[in-house]
N, C-alpha and C. Protein backbone atom coordinates (compact mmCIF):
# COMPACT_ATOMS: atom_id res chain seq x y z
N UNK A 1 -70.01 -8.47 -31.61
CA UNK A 1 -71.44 -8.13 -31.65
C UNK A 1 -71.60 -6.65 -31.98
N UNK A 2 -72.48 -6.16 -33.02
CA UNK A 2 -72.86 -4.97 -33.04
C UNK A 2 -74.61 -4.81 -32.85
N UNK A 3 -74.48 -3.76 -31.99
CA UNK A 3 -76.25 -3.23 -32.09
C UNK A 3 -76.86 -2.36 -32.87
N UNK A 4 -77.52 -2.88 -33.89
CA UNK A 4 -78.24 -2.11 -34.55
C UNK A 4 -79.65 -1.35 -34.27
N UNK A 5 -79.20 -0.02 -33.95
CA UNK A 5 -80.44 0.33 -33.34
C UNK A 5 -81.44 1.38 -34.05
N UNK A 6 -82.67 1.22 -34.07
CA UNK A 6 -84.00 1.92 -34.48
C UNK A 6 -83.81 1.30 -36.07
N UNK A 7 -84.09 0.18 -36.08
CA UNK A 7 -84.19 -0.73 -37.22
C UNK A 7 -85.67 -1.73 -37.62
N UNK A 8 -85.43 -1.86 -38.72
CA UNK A 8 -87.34 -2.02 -39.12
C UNK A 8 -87.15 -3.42 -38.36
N UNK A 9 -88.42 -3.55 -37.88
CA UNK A 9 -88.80 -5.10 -37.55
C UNK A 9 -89.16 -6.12 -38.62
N UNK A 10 -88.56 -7.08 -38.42
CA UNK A 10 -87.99 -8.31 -39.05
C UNK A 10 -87.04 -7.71 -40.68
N UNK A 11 -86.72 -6.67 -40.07
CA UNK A 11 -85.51 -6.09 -42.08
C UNK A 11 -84.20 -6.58 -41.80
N UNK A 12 -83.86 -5.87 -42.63
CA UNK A 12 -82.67 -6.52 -43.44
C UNK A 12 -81.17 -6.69 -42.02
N UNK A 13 -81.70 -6.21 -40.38
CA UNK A 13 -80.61 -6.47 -39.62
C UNK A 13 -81.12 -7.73 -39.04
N UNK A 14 -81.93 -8.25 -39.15
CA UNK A 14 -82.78 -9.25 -38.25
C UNK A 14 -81.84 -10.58 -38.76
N UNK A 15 -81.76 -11.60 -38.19
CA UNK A 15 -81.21 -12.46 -38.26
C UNK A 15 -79.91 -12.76 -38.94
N UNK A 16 -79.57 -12.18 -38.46
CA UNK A 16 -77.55 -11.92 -38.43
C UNK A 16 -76.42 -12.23 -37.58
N UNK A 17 -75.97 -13.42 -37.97
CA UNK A 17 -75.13 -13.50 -36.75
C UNK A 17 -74.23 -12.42 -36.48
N UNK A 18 -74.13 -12.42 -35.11
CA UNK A 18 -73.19 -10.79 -34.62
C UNK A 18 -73.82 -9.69 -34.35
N UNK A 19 -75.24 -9.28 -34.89
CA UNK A 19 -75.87 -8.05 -34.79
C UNK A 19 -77.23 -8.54 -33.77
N UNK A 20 -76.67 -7.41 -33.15
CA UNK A 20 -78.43 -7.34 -32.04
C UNK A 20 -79.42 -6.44 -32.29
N UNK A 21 -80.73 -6.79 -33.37
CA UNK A 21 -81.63 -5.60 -33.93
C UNK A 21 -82.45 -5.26 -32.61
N UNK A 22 -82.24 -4.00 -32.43
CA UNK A 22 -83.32 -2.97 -31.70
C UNK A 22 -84.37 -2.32 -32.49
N UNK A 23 -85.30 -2.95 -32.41
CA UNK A 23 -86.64 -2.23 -33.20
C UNK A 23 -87.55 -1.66 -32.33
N UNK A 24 -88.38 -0.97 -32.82
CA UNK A 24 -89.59 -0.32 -32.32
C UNK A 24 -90.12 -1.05 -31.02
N UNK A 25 -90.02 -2.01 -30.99
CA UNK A 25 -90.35 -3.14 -29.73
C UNK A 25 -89.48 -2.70 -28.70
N UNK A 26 -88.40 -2.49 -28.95
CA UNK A 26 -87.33 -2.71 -27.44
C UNK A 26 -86.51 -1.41 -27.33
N UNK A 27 -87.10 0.06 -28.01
CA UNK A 27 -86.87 1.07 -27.79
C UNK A 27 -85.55 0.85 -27.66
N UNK A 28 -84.83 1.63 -28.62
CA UNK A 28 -83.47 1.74 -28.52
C UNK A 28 -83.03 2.80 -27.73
N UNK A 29 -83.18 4.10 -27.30
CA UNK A 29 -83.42 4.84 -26.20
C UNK A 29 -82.73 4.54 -25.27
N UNK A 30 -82.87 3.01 -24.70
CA UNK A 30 -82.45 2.43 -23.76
C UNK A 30 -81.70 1.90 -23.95
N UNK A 31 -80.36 1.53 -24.82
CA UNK A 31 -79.89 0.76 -25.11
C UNK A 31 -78.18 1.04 -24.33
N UNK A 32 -77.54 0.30 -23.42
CA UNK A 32 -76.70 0.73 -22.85
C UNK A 32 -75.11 -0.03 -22.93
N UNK A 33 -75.33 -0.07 -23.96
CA UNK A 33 -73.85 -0.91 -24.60
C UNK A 33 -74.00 -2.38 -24.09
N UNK A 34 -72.98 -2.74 -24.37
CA UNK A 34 -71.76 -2.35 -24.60
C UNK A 34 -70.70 -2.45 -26.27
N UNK A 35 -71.72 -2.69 -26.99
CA UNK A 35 -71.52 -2.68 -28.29
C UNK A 35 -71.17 -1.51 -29.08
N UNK A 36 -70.39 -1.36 -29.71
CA UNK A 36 -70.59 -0.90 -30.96
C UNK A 36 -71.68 -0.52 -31.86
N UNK A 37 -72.19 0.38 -32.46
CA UNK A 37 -73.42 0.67 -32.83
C UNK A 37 -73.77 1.01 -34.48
N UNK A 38 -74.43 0.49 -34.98
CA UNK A 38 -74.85 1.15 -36.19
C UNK A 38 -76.32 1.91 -36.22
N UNK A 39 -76.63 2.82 -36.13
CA UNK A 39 -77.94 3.95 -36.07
C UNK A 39 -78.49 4.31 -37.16
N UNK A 40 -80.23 4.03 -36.68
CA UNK A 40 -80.72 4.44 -38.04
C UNK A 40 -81.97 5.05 -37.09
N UNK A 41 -81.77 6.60 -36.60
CA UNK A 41 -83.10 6.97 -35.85
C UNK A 41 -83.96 7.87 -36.76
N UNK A 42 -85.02 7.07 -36.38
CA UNK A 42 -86.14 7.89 -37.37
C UNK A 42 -85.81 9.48 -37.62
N UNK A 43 -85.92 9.58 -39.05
CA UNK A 43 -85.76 11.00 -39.64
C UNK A 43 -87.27 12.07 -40.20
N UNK A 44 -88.14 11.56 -40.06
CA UNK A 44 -89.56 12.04 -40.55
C UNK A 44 -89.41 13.56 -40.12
N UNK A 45 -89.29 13.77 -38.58
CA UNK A 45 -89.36 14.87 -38.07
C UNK A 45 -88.01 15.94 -38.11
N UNK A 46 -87.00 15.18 -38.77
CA UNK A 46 -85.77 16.41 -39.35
C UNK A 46 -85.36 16.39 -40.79
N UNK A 47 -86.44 16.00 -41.88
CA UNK A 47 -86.44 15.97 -43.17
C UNK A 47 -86.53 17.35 -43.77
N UNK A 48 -86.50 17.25 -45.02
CA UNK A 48 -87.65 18.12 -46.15
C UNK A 48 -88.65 18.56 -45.40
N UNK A 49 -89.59 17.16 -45.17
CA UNK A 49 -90.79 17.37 -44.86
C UNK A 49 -91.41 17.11 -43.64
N UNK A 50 -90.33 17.91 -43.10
CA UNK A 50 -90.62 17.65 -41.18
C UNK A 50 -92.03 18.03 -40.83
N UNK A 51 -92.39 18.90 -41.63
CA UNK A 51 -94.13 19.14 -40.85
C UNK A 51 -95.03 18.45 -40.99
N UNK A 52 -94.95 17.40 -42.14
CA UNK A 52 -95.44 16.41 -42.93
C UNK A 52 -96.52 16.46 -44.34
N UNK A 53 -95.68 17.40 -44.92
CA UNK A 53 -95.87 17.38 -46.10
C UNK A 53 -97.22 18.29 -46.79
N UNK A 54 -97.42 18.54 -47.84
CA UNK A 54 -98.83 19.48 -48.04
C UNK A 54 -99.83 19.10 -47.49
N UNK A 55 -100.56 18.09 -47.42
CA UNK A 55 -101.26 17.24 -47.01
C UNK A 55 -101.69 17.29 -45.49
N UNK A 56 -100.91 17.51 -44.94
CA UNK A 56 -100.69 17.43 -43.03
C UNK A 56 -101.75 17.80 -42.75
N UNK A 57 -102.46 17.52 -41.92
CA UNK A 57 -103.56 18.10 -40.75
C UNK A 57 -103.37 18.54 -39.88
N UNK A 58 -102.38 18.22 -39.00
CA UNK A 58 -101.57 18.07 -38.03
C UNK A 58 -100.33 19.14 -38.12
N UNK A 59 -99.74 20.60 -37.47
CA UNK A 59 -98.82 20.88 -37.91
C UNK A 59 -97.80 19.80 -37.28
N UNK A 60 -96.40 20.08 -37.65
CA UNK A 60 -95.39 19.13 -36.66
C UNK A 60 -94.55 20.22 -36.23
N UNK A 61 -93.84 19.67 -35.57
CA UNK A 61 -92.59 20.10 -34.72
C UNK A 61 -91.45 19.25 -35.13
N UNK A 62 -89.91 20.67 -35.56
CA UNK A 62 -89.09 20.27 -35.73
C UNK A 62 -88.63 19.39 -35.00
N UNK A 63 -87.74 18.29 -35.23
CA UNK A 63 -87.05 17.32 -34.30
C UNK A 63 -87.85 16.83 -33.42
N UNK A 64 -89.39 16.89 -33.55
CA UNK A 64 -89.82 15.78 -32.00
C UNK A 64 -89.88 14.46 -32.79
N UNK A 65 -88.82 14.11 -32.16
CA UNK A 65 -88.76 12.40 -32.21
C UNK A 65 -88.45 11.57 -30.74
N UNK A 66 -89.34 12.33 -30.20
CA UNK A 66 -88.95 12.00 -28.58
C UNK A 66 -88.11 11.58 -28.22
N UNK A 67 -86.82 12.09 -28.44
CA UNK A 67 -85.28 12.08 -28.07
C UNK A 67 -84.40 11.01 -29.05
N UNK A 68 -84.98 10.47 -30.44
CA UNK A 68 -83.96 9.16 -30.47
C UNK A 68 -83.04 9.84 -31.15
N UNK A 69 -82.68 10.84 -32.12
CA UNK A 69 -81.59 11.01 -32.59
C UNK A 69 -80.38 12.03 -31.38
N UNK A 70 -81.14 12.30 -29.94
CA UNK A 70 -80.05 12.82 -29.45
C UNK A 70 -79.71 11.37 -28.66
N UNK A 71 -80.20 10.09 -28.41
CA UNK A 71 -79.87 9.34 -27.39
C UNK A 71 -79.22 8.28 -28.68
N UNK A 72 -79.47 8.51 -30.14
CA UNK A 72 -78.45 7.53 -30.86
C UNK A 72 -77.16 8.06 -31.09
N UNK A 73 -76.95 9.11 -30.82
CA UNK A 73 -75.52 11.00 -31.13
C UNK A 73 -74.83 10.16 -30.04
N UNK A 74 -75.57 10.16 -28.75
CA UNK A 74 -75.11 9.82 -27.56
C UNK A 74 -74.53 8.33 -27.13
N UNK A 75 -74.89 7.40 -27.94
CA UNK A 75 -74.63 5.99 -27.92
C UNK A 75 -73.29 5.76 -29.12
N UNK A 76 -73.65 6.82 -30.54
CA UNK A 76 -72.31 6.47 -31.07
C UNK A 76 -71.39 7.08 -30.36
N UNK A 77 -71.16 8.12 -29.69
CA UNK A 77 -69.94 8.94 -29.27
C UNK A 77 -69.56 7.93 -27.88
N UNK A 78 -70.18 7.17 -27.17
CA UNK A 78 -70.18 6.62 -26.25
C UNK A 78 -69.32 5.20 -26.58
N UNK A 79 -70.19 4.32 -27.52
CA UNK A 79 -69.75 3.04 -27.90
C UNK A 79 -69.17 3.29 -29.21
N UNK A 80 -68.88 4.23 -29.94
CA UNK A 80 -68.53 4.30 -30.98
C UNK A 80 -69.69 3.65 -32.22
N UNK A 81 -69.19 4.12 -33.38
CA UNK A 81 -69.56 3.25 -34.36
C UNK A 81 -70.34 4.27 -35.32
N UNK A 82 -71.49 4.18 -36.32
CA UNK A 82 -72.04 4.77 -37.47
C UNK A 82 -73.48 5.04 -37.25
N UNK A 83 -73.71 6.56 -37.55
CA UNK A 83 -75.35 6.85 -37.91
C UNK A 83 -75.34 7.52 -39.04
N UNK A 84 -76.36 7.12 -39.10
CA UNK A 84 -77.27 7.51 -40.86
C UNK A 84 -78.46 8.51 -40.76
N UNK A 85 -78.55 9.21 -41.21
CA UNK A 85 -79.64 10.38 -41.27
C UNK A 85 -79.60 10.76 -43.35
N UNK A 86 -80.98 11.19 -43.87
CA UNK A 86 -80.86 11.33 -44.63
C UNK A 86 -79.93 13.13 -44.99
N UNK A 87 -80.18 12.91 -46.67
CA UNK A 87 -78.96 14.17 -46.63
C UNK A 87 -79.59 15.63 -46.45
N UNK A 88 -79.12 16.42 -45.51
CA UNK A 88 -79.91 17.60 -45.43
C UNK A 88 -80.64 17.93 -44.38
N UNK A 89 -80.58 16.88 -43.52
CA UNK A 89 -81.53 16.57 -42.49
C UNK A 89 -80.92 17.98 -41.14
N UNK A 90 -81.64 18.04 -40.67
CA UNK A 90 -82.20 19.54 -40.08
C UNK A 90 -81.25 19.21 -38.37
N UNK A 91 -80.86 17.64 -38.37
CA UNK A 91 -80.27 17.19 -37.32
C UNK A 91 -78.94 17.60 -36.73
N UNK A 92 -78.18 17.60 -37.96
CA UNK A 92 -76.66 17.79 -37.91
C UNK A 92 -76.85 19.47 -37.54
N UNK A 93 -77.55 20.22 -37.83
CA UNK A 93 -77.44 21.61 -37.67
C UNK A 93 -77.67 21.82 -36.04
N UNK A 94 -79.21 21.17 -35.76
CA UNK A 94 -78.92 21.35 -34.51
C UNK A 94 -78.52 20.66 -33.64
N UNK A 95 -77.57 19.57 -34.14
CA UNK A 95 -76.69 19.37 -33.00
C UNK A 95 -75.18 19.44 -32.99
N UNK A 96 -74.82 20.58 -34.04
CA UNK A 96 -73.68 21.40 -33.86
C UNK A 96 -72.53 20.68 -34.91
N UNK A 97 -73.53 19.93 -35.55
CA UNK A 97 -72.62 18.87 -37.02
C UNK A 97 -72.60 19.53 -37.83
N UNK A 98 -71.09 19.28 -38.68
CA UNK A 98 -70.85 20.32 -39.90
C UNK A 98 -71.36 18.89 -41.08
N UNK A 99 -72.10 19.98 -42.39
CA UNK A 99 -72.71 19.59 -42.84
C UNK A 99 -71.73 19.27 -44.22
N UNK A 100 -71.76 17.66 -44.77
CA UNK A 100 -70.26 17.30 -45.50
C UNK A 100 -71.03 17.39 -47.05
N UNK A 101 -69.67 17.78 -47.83
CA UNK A 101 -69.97 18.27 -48.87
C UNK A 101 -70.85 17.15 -49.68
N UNK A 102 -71.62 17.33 -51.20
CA UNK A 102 -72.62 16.47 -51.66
C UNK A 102 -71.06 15.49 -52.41
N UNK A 103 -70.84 16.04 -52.80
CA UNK A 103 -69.36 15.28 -53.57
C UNK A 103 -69.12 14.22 -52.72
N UNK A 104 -68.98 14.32 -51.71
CA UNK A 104 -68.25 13.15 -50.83
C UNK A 104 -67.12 13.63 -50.48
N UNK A 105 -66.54 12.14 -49.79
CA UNK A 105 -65.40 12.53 -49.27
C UNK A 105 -65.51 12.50 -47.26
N UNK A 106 -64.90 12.10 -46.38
CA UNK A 106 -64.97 12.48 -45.09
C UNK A 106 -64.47 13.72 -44.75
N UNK A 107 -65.21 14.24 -43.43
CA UNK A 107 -64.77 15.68 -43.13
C UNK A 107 -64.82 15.49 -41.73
N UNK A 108 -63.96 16.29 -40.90
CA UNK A 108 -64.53 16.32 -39.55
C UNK A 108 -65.56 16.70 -39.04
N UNK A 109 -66.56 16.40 -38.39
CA UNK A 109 -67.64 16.50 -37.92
C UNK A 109 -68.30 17.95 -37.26
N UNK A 110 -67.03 18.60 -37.27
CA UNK A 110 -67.15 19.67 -36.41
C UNK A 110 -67.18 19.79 -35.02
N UNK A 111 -67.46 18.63 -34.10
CA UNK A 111 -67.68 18.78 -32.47
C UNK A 111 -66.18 17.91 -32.20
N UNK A 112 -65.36 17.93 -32.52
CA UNK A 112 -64.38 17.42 -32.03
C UNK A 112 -63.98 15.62 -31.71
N UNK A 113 -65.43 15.12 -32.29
CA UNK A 113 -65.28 13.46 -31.90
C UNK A 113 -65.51 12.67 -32.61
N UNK A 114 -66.27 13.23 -33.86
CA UNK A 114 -66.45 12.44 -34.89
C UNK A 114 -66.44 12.48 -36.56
N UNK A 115 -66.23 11.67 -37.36
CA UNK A 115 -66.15 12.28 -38.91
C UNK A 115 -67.65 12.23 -39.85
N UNK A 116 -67.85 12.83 -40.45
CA UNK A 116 -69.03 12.93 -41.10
C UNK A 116 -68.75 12.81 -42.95
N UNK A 117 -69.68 12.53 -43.71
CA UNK A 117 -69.54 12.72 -45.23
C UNK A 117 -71.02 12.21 -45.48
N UNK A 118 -71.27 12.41 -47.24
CA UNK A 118 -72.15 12.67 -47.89
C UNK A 118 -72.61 11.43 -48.73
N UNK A 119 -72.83 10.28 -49.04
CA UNK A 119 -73.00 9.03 -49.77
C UNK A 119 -74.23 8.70 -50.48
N UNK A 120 -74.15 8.07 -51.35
CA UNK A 120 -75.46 7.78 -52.13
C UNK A 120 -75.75 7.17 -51.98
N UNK A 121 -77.00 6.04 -51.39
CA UNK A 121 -77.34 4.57 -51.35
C UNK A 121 -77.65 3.60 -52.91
N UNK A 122 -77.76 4.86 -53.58
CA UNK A 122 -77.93 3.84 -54.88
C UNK A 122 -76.96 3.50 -55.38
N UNK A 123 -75.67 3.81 -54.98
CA UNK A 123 -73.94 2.85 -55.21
C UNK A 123 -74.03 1.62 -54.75
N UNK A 124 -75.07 1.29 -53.28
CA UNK A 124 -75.02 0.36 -53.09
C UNK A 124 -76.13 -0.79 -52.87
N UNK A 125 -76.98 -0.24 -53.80
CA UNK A 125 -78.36 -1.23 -53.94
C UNK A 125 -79.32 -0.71 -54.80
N UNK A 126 -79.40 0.27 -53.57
CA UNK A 126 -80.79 1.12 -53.76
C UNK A 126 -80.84 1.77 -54.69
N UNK A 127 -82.78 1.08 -55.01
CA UNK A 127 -83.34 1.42 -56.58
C UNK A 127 -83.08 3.61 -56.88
N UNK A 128 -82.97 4.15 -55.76
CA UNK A 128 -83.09 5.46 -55.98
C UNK A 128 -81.65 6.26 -55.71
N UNK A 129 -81.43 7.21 -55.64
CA UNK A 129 -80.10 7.55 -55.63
C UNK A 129 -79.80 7.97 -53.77
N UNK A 130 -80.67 8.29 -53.26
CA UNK A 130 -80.87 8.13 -51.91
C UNK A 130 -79.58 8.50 -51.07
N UNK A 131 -79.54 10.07 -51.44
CA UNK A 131 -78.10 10.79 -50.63
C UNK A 131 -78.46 10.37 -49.15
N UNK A 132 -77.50 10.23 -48.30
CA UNK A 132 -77.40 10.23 -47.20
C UNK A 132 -76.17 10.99 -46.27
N UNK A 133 -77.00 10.76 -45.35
CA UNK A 133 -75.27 12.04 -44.31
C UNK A 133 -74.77 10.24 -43.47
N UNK A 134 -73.65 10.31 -42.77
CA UNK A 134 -73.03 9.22 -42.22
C UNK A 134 -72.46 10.21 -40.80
N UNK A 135 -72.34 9.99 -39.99
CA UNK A 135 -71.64 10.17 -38.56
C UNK A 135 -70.73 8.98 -37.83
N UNK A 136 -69.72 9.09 -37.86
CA UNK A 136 -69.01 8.24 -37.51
C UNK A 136 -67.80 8.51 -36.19
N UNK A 137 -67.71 7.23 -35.10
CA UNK A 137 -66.84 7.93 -34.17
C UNK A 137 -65.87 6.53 -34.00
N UNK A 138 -64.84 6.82 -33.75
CA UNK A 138 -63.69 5.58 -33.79
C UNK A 138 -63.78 4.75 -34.97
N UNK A 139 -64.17 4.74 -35.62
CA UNK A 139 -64.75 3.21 -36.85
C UNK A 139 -63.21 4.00 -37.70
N UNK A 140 -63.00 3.04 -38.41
CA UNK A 140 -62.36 3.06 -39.79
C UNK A 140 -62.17 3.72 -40.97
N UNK A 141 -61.74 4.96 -41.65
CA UNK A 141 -63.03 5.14 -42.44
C UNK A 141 -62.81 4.94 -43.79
N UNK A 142 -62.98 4.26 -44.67
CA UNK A 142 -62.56 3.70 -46.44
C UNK A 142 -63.06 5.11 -46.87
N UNK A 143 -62.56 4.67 -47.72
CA UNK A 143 -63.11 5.23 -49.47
C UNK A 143 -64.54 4.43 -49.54
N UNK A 144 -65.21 5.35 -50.27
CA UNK A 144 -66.49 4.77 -50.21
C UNK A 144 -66.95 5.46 -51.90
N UNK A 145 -67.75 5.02 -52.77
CA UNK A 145 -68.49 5.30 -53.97
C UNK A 145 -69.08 6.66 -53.75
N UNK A 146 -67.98 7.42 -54.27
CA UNK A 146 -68.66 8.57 -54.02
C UNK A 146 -69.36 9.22 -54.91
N UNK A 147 -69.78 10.73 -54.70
CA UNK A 147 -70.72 11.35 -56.11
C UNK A 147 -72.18 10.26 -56.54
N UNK A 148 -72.62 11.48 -57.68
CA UNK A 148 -73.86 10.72 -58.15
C UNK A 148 -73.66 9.22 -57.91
N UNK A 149 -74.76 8.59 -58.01
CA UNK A 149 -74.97 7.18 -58.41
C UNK A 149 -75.87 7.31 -59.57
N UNK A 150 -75.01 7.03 -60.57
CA UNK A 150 -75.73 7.32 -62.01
C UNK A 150 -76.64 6.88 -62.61
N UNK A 151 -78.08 6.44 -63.22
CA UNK A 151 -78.80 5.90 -63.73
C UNK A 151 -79.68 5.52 -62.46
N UNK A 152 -79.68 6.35 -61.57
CA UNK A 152 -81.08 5.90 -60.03
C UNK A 152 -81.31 6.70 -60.46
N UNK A 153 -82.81 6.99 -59.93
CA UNK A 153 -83.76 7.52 -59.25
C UNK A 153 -83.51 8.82 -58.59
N UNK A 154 -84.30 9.99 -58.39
CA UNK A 154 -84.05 11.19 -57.08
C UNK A 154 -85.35 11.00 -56.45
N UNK A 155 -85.41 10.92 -54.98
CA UNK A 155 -86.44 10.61 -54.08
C UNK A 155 -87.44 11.59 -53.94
N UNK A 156 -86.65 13.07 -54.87
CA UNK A 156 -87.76 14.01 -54.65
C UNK A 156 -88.72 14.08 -55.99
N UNK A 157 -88.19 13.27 -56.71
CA UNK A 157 -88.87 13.33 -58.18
C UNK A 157 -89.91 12.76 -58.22
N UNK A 158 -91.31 13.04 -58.54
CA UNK A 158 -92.35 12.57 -57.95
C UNK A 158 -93.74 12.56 -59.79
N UNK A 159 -94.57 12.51 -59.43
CA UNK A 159 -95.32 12.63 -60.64
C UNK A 159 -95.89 14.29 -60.38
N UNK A 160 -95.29 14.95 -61.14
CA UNK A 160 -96.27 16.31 -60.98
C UNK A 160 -97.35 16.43 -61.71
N UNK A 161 -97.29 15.81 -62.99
CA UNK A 161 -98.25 15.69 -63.51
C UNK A 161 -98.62 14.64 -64.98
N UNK A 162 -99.59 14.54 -65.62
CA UNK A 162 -99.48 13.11 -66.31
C UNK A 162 -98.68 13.90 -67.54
N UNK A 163 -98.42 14.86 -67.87
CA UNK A 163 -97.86 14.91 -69.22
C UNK A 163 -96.30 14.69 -69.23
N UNK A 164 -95.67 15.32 -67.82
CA UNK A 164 -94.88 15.29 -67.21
C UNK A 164 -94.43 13.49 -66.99
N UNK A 165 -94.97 12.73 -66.16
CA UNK A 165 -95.02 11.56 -66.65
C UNK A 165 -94.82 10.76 -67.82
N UNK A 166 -96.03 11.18 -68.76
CA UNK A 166 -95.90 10.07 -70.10
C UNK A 166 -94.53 10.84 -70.95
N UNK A 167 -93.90 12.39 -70.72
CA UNK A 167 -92.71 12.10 -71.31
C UNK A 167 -91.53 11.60 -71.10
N UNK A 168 -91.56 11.26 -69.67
CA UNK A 168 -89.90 10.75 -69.21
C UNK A 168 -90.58 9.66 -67.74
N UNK A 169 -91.25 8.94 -68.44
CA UNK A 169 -91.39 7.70 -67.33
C UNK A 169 -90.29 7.25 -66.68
N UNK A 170 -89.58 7.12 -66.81
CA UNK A 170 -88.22 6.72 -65.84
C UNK A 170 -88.02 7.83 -64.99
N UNK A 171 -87.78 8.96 -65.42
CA UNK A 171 -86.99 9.88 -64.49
C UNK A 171 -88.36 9.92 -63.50
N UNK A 172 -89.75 9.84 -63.67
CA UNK A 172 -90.49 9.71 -62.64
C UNK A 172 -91.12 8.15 -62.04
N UNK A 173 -90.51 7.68 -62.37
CA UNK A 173 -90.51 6.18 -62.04
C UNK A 173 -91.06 5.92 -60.32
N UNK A 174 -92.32 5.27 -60.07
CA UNK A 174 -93.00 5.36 -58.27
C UNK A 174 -91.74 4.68 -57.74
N UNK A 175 -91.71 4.86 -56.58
CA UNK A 175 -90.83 4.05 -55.48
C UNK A 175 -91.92 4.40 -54.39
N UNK A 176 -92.01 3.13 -53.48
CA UNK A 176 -93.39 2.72 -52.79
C UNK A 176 -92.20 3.20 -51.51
N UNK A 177 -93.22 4.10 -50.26
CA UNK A 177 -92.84 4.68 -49.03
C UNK A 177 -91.94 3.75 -48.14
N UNK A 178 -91.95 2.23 -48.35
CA UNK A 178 -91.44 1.09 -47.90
C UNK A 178 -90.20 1.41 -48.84
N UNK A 179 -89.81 0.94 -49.71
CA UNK A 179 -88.91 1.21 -50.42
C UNK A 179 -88.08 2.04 -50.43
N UNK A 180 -88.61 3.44 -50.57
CA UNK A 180 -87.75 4.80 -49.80
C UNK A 180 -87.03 4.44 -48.84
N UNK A 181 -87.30 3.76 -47.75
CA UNK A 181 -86.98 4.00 -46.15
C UNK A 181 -86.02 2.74 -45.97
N UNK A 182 -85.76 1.89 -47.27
CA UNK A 182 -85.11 0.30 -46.64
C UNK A 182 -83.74 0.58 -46.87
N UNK A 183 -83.08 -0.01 -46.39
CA UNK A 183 -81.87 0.18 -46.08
C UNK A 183 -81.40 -1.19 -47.09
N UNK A 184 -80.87 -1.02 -48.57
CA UNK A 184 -80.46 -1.83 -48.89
C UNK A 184 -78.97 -2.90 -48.37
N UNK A 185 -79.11 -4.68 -48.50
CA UNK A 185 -78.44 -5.32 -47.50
C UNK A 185 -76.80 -4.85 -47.67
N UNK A 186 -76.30 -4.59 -49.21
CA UNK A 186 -74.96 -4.17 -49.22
C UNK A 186 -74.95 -2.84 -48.87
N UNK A 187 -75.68 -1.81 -48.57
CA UNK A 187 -75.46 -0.92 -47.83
C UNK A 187 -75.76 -1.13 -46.32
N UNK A 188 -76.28 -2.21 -45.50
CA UNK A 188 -76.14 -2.16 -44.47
C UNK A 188 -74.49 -3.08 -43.87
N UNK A 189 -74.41 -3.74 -45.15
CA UNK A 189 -72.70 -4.65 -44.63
C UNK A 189 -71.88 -3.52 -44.48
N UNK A 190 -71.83 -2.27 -45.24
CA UNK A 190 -71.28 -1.37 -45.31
C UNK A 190 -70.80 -0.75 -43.87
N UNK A 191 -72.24 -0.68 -43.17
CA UNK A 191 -72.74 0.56 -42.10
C UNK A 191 -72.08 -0.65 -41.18
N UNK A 192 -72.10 -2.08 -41.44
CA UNK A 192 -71.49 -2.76 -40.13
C UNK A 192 -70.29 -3.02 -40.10
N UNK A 193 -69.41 -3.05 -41.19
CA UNK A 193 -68.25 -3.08 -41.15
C UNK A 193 -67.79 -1.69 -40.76
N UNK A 194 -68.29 -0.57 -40.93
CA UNK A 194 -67.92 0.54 -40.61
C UNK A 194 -67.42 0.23 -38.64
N UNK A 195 -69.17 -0.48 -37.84
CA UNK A 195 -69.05 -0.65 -36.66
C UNK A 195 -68.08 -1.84 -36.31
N UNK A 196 -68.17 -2.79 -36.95
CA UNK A 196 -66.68 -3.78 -36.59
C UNK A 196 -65.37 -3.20 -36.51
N UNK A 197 -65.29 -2.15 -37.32
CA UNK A 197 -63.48 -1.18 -37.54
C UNK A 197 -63.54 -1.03 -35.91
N UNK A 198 -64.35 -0.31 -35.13
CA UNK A 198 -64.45 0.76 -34.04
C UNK A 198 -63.00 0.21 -33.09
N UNK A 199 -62.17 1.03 -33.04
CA UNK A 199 -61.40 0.96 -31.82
C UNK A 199 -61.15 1.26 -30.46
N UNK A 200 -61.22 0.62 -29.69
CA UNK A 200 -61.50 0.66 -28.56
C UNK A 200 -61.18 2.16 -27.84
């Protein structure tokens, strides 16, 4: 059994044999093993656009995510297994994670317990190229598709403007806020085989 925790309700971990989805419903926070874990704690508040963007009304505050990425840090180093944060994310800094090169490749984590590296989700689904950071503790760790993922999407590439647009429609091609955030399914077999490796 692995627990997948801070995962969309009814997505792509939901009805899986072997995996127990923790969604927004059953606060993963609380989650006290004894599984193996794959982590996906909300990143809004340690992005790019942690304050929330030009637009905001609201200023924000770095990292308030009312504790889930220090109580998911705390559940992989505990039960072992894989978290995901996007790439760049403001997390690994403050919580003492060395930050792995864009190339790829695994590196040590820097705190002494776990390995970290740099991956693209569009190697493994996803419509956009969708760098990501990985944290990993006891799991296994492969070779994984590293570098660009060639012919995606960049998540920061946006419409700046229509002329900009009508000359290179692809390179600004929409991807809907749902879309951004899904965890394509061969990149989540990925993140669970990572948590099946975990040794005791």
């Amino acid at each position: 059994m692995i627990a997948a925790l801070y995962v969309e309700t009814d997505g792509v971990y939901f009805d899986l044999e072997g995996v127990d989805p923790w969604d927004i419903s059953r606060d993963a926070r609380g989650y006290a093993g004894p599984h193996a874990v794959v982590a996906h704690p909300p990143c809004e508040r340690w992005g790019r656009y942690w304050p929330g963007g030009p637009s905001a009304k609201v200023r924000r505050k770095l990292g308030d995510d009312n504790g889930c990425f220090y109580a998911a840090l705390r559940d992989i180093r505990r039960f072992g297994g894989i978290l995901e944060h996007p790439e760049a994310t403001h997390a690994w800094r403050a919580f003492g994670l060395a930050a792995p090169p864009r190339k790829g490749g695994w590196i040590p984590a820097g705190d002494g317990i776990g390995w970290t590296c740099c991956v693209e989700q569009g190697h493994y689904g996803h419509r956009a190229r969708k760098a990501t950071w990985l944290y990993a503790v006891r799991c296994k760790l492969p070779e994984l598709r590293w570098g660009k993922a060639e012919g995606k999407i960049r998540l920061d590439q946006g419409h700046h403007n229509r002329a900009e647009r009508d000359a290179n429609p692809a390179k600004h091609a929409r991807i809907s806020a749902r879309e951004c955030k899904a965890t394509p399914p061969e990149f989540r077999d990925l993140l669970l085989s990572l948590a099946r490796s975990v040794r005791p």
